[in-house]
C-alpha atoms as a PDB file:
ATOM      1  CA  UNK A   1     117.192 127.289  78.777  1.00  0.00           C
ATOM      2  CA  UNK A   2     117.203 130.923  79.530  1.00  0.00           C
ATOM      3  CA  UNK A   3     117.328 133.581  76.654  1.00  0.00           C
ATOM      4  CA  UNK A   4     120.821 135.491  76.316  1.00  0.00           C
ATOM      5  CA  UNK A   5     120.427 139.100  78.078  1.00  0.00           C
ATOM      6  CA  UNK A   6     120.207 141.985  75.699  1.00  0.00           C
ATOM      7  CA  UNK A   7     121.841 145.073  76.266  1.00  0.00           C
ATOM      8  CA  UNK A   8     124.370 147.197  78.092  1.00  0.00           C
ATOM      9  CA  UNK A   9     124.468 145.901  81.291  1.00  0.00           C
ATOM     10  CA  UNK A  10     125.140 141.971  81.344  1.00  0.00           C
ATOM     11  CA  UNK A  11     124.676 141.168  84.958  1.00  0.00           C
ATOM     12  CA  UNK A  12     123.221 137.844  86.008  1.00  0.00           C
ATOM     13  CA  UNK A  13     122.156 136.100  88.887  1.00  0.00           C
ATOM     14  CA  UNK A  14     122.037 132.553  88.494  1.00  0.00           C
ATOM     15  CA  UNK A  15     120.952 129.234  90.717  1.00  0.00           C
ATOM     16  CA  UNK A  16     121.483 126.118  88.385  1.00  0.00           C
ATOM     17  CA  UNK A  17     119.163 123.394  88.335  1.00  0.00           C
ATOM     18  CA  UNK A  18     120.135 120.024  85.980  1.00  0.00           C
ATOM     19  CA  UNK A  19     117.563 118.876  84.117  1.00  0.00           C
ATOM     20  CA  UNK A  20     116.561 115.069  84.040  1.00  0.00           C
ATOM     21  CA  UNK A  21     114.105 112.395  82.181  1.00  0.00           C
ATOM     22  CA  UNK A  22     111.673 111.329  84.664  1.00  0.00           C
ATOM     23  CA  UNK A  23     110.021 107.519  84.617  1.00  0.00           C
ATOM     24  CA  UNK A  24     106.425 106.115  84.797  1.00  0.00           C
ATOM     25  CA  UNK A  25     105.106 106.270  88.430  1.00  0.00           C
ATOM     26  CA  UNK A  26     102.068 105.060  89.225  1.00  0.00           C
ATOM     27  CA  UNK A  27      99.120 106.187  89.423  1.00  0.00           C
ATOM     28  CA  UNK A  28     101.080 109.348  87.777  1.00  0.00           C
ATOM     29  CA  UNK A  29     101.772 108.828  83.870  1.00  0.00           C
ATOM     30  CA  UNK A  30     105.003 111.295  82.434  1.00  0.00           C
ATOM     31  CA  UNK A  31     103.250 112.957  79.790  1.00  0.00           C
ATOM     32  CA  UNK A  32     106.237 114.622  78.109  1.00  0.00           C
ATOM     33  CA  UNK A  33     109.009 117.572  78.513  1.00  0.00           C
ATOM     34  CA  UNK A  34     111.594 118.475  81.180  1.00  0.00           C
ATOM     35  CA  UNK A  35     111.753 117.498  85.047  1.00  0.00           C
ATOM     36  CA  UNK A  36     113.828 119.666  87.798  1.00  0.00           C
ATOM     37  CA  UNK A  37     115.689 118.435  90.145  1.00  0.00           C
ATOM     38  CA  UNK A  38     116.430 120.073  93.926  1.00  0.00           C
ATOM     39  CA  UNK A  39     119.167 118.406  96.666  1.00  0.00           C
ATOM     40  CA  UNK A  40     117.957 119.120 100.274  1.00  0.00           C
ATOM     41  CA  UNK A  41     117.735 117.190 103.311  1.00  0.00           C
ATOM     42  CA  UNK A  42     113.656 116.992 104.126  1.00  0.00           C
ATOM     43  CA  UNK A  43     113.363 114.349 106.782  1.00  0.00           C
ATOM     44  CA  UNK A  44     116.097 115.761 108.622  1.00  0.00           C
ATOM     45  CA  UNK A  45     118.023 112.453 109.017  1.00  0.00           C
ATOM     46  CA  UNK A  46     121.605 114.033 107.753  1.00  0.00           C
ATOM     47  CA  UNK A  47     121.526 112.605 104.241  1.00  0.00           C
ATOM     48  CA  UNK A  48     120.771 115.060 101.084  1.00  0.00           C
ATOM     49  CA  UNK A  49     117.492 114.355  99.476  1.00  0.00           C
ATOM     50  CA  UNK A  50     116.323 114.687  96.130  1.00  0.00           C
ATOM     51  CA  UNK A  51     112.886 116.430  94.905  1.00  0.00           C
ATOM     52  CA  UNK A  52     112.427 115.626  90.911  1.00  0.00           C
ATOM     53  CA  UNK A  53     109.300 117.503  89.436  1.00  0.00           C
ATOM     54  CA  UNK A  54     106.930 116.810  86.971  1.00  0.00           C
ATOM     55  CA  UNK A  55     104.519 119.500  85.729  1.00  0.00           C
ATOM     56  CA  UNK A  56     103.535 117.872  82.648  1.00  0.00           C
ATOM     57  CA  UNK A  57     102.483 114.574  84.183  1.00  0.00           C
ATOM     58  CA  UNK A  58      99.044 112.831  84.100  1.00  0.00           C
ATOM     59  CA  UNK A  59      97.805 112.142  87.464  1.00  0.00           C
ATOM     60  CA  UNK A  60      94.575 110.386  87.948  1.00  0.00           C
ATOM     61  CA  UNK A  61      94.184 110.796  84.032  1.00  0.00           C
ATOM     62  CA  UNK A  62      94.318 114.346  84.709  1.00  0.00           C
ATOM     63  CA  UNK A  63      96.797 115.604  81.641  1.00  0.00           C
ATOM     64  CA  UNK A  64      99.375 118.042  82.703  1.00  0.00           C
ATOM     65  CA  UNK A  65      98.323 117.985  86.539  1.00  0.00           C
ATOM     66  CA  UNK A  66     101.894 117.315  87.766  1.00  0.00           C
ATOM     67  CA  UNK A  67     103.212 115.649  90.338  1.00  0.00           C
ATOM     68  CA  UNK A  68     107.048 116.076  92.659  1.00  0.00           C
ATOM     69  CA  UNK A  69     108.831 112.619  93.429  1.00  0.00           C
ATOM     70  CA  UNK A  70     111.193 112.631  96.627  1.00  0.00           C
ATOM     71  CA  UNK A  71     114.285 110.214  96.070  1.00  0.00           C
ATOM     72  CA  UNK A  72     115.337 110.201 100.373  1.00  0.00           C
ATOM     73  CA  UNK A  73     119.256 109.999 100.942  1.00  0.00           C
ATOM     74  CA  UNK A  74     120.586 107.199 103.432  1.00  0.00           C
ATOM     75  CA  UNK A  75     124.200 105.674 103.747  1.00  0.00           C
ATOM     76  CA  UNK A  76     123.389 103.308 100.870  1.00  0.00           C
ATOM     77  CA  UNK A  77     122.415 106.595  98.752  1.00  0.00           C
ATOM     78  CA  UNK A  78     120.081 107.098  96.458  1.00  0.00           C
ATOM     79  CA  UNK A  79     116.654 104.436  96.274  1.00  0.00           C
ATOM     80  CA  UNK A  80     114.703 105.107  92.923  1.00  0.00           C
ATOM     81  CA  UNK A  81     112.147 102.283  93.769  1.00  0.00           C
ATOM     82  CA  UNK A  82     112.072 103.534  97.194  1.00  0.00           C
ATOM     83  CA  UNK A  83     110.684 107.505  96.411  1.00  0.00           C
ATOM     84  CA  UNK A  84     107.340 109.242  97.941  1.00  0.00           C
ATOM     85  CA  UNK A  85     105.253 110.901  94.928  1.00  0.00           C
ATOM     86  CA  UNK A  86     103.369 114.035  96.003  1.00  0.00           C
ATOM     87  CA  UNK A  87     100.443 115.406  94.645  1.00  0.00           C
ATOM     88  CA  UNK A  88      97.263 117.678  95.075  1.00  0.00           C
ATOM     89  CA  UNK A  89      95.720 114.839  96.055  1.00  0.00           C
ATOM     90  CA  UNK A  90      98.068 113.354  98.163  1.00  0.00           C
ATOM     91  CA  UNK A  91      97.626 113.567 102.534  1.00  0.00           C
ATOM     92  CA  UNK A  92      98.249 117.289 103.736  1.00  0.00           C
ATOM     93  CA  UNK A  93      99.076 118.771 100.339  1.00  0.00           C
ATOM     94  CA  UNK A  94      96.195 121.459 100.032  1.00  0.00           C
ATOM     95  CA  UNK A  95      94.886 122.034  96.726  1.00  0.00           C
ATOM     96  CA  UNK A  96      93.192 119.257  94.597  1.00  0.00           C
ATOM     97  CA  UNK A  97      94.406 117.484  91.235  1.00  0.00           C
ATOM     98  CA  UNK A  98      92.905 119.371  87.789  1.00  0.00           C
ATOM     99  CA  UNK A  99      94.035 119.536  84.371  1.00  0.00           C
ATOM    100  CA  UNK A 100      96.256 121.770  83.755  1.00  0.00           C
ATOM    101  CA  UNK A 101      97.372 122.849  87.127  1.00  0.00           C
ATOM    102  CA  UNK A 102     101.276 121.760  86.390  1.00  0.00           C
ATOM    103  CA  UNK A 103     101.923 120.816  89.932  1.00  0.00           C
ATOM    104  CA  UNK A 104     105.612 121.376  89.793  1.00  0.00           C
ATOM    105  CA  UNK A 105     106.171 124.168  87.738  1.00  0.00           C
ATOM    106  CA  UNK A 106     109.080 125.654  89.563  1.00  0.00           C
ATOM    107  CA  UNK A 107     110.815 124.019  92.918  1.00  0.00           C
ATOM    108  CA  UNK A 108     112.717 126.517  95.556  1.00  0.00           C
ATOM    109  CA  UNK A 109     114.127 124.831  99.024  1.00  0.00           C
ATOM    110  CA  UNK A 110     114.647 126.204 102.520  1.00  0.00           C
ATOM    111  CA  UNK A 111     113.938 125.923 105.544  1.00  0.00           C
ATOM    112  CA  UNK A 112     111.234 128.571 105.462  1.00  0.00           C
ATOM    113  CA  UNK A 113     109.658 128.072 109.560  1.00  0.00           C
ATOM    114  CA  UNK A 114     113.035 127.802 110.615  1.00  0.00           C
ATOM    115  CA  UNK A 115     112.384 123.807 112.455  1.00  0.00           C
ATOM    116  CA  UNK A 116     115.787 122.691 111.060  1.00  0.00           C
ATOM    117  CA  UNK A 117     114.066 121.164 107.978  1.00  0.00           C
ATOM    118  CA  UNK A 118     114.189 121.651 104.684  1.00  0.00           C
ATOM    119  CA  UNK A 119     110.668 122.843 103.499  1.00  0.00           C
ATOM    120  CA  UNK A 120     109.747 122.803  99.552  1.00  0.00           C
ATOM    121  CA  UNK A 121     108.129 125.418  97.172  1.00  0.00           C
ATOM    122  CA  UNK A 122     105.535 124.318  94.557  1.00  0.00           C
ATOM    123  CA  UNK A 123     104.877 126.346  92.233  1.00  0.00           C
ATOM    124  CA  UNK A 124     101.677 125.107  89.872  1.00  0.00           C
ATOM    125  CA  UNK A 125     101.075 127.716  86.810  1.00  0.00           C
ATOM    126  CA  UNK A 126      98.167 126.865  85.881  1.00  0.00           C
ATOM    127  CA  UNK A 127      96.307 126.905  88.913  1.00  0.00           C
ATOM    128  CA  UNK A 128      93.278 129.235  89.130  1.00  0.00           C
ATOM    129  CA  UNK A 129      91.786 130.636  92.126  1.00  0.00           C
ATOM    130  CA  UNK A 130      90.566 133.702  94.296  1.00  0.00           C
ATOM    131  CA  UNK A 131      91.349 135.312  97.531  1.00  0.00           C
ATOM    132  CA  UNK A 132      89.563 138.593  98.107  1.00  0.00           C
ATOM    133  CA  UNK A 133      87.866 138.878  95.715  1.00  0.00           C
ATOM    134  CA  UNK A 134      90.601 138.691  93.091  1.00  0.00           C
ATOM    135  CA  UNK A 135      91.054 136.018  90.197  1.00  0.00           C
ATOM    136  CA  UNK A 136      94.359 134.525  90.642  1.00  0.00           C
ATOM    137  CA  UNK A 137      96.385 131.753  87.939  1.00  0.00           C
ATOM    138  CA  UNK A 138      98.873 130.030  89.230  1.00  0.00           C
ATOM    139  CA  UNK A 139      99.972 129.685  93.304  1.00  0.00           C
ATOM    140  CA  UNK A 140     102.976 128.173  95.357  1.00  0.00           C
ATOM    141  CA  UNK A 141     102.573 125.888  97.650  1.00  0.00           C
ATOM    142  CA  UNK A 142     105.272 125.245 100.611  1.00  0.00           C
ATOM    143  CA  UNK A 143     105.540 121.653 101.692  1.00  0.00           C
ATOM    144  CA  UNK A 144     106.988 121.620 105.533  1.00  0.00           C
ATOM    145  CA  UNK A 145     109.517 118.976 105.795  1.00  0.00           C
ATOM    146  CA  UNK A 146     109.794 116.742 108.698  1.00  0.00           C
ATOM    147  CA  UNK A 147     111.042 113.220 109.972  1.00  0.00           C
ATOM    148  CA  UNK A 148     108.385 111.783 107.940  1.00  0.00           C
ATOM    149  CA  UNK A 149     108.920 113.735 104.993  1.00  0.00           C
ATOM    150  CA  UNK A 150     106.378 115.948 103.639  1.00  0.00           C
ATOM    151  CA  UNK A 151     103.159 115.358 105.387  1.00  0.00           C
ATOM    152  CA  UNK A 152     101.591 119.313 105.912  1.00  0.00           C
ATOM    153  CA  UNK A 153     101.909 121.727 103.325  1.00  0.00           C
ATOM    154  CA  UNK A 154      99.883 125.468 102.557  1.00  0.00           C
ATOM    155  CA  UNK A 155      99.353 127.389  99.690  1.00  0.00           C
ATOM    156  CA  UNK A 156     100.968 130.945 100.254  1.00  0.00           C
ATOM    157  CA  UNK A 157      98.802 133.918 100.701  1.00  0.00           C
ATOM    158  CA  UNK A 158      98.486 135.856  97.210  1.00  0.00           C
ATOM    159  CA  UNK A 159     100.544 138.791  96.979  1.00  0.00           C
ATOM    160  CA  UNK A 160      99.218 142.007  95.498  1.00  0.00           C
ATOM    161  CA  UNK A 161      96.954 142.515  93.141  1.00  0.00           C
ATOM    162  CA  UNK A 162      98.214 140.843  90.413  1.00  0.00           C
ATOM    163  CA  UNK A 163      96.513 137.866  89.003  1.00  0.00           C
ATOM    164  CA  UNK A 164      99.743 135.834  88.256  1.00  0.00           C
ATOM    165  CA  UNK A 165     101.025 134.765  91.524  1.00  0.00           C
ATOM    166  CA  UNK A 166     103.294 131.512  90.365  1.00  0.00           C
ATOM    167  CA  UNK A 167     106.141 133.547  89.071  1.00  0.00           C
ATOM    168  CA  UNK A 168     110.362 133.100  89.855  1.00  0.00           C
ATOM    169  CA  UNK A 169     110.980 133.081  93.400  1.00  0.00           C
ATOM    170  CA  UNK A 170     114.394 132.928  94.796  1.00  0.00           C
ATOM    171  CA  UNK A 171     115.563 131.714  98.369  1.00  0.00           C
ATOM    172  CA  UNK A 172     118.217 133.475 100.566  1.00  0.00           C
ATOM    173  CA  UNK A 173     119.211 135.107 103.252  1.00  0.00           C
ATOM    174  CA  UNK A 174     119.091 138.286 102.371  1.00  0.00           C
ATOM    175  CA  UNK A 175     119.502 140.213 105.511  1.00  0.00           C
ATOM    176  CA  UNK A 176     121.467 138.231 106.995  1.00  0.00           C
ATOM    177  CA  UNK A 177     119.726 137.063 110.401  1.00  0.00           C
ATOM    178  CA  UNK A 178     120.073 133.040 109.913  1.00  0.00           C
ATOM    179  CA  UNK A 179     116.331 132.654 108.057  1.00  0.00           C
ATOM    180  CA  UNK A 180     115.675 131.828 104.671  1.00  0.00           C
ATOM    181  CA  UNK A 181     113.903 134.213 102.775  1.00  0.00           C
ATOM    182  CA  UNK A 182     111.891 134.362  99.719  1.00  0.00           C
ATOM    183  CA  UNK A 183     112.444 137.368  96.835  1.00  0.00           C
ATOM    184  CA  UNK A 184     110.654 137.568  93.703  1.00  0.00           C
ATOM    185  CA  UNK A 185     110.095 140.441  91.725  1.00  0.00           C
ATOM    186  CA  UNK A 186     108.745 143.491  93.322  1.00  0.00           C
ATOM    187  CA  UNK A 187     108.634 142.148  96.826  1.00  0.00           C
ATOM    188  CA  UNK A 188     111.079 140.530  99.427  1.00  0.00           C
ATOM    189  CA  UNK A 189     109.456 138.024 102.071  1.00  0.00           C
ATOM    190  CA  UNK A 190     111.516 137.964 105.263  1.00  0.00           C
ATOM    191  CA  UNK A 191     111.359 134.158 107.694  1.00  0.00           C
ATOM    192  CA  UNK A 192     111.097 132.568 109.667  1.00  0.00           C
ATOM    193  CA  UNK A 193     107.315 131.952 108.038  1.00  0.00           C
ATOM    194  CA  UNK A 194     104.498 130.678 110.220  1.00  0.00           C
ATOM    195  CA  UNK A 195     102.761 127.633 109.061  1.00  0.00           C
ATOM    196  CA  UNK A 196      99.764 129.732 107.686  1.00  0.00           C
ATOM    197  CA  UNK A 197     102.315 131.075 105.157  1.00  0.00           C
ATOM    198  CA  UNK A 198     102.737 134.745 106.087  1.00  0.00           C
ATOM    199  CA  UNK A 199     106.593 135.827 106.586  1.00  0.00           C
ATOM    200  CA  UNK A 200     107.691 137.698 109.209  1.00  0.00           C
ATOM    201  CA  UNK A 201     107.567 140.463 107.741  1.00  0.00           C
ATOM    202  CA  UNK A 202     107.665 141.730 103.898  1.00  0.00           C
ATOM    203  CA  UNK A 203     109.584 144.408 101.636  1.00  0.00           C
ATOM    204  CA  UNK A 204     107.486 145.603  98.584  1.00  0.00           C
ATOM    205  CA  UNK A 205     108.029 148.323  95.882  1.00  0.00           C
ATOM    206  CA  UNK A 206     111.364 145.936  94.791  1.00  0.00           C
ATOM    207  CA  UNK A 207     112.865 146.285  91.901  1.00  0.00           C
ATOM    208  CA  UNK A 208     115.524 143.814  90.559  1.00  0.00           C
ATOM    209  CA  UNK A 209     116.142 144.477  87.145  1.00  0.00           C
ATOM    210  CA  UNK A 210     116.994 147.671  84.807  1.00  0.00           C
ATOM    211  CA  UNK A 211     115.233 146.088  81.301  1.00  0.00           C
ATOM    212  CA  UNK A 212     118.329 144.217  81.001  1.00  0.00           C
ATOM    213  CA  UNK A 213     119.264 142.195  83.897  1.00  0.00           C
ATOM    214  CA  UNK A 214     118.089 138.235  83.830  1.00  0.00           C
ATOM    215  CA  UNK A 215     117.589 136.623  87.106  1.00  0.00           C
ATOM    216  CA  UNK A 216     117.473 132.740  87.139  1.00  0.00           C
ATOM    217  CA  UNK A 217     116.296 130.483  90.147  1.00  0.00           C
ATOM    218  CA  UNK A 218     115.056 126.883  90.577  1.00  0.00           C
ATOM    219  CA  UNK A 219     113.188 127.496  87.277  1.00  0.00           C
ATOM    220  CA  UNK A 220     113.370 124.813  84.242  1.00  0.00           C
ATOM    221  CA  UNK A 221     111.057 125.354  80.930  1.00  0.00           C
ATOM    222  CA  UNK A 222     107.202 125.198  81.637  1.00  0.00           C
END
């Protein structure tokens, strides 16, 4: 739940996500705490779909490596028994599983290459890693939807110099050309995105908040 904004100006942006229990999958173990849930439609097939993460999950006997579940929507609805579990160390998802990692994290949907399918953002916190040169923690990876459901996925090109790169992003279209794009704090991405990740083209130096503006996304306590 997100802390009450302090100060004069109250204004808040806000993309509600309900909050769920999650069961035993196998081999993935529930460990403990909150799941989020996000409605898109994946494989394309004109029925909403339903992504549940875990973060705090034990995959592989891997504490807190997390894991996302995919519930897939059909004229019967929903199929619990019937959902795909994806992790680091499931076909096409880059990345491997580690303790820690918290696979999950935070979930953001669009259609981010612009195919007509809903793609799906992973954030994992605790992820650590290094592109040029730089010690990153935390990353976000995009799984590319498809008839088949998630079967490709790539972990987004660091941004900056920061270390943290795992933080609240936010999906829109936010100048208004038809393709989803991805904001965060300090920098706008603009889509369609290619499949190696990198957005058509990018907005830096953004700043969304005045010290006392809160801006909630897909985001559920880590």
């Amino acid at each position: 739940m997100s802390e009450p904004v302090r100060g004069a100006t109250r204004r808040t942006v806000v993309v509600a996500l309900a909050l769920l229990s999650a069961t035993a999958v196998m081999p993935v173990a529930h460990a403990r705490t909150a799941v989020a849930e996000v409605r898109q439609d994946f494989n394309g097939d004109g029925y909403e779909d339903l992504a549940v993460a875990a973060p705090h999950a034990t995959v592989g006997g891997k504490a807190n490596a997390g894991y996302v579940a995919v519930l897939f929507g059909s004229a019967r609805g929903l199929s619990p028994a019937a959902r795909t579990v994806y992790t680091q160390a499931s076909a096409g998802v880059p990345g491997s599983v580690e303790a820690g990692d918290r696979f999950g994290s935070r979930l953001t949907a669009a259609d981010l290459d612009d195919d007509g399918f809903t793609d799906l953002l992973v954030a994992a916190y605790g992820e650590r890693w290094e592109q040029n040169g730089l010690a990153r923690e935390g990353n976000r990876t995009v799984l590319w939807g498809g008839p088949d459901g998630f079967t490709t996925g790539k972990v987004l090109p660091a941004e900056g110099t920061g270390s943290f790169q795992a933080g609240l992003t936010v999906a829109g279209d936010f100048d208004g050309d038809g393709r989803r794009d991805l904001a965060r704090e300090g920098l706008v991405a603009y889509g369609p995105f290619g499949r190696d990740g990198q957005p058509s083209r990018v907005q830096g130096d953004v700043k969304f908040a005045d010290d006392d503006v809160l801006t909630v996304g897909s985001a559920f306590p880590d």
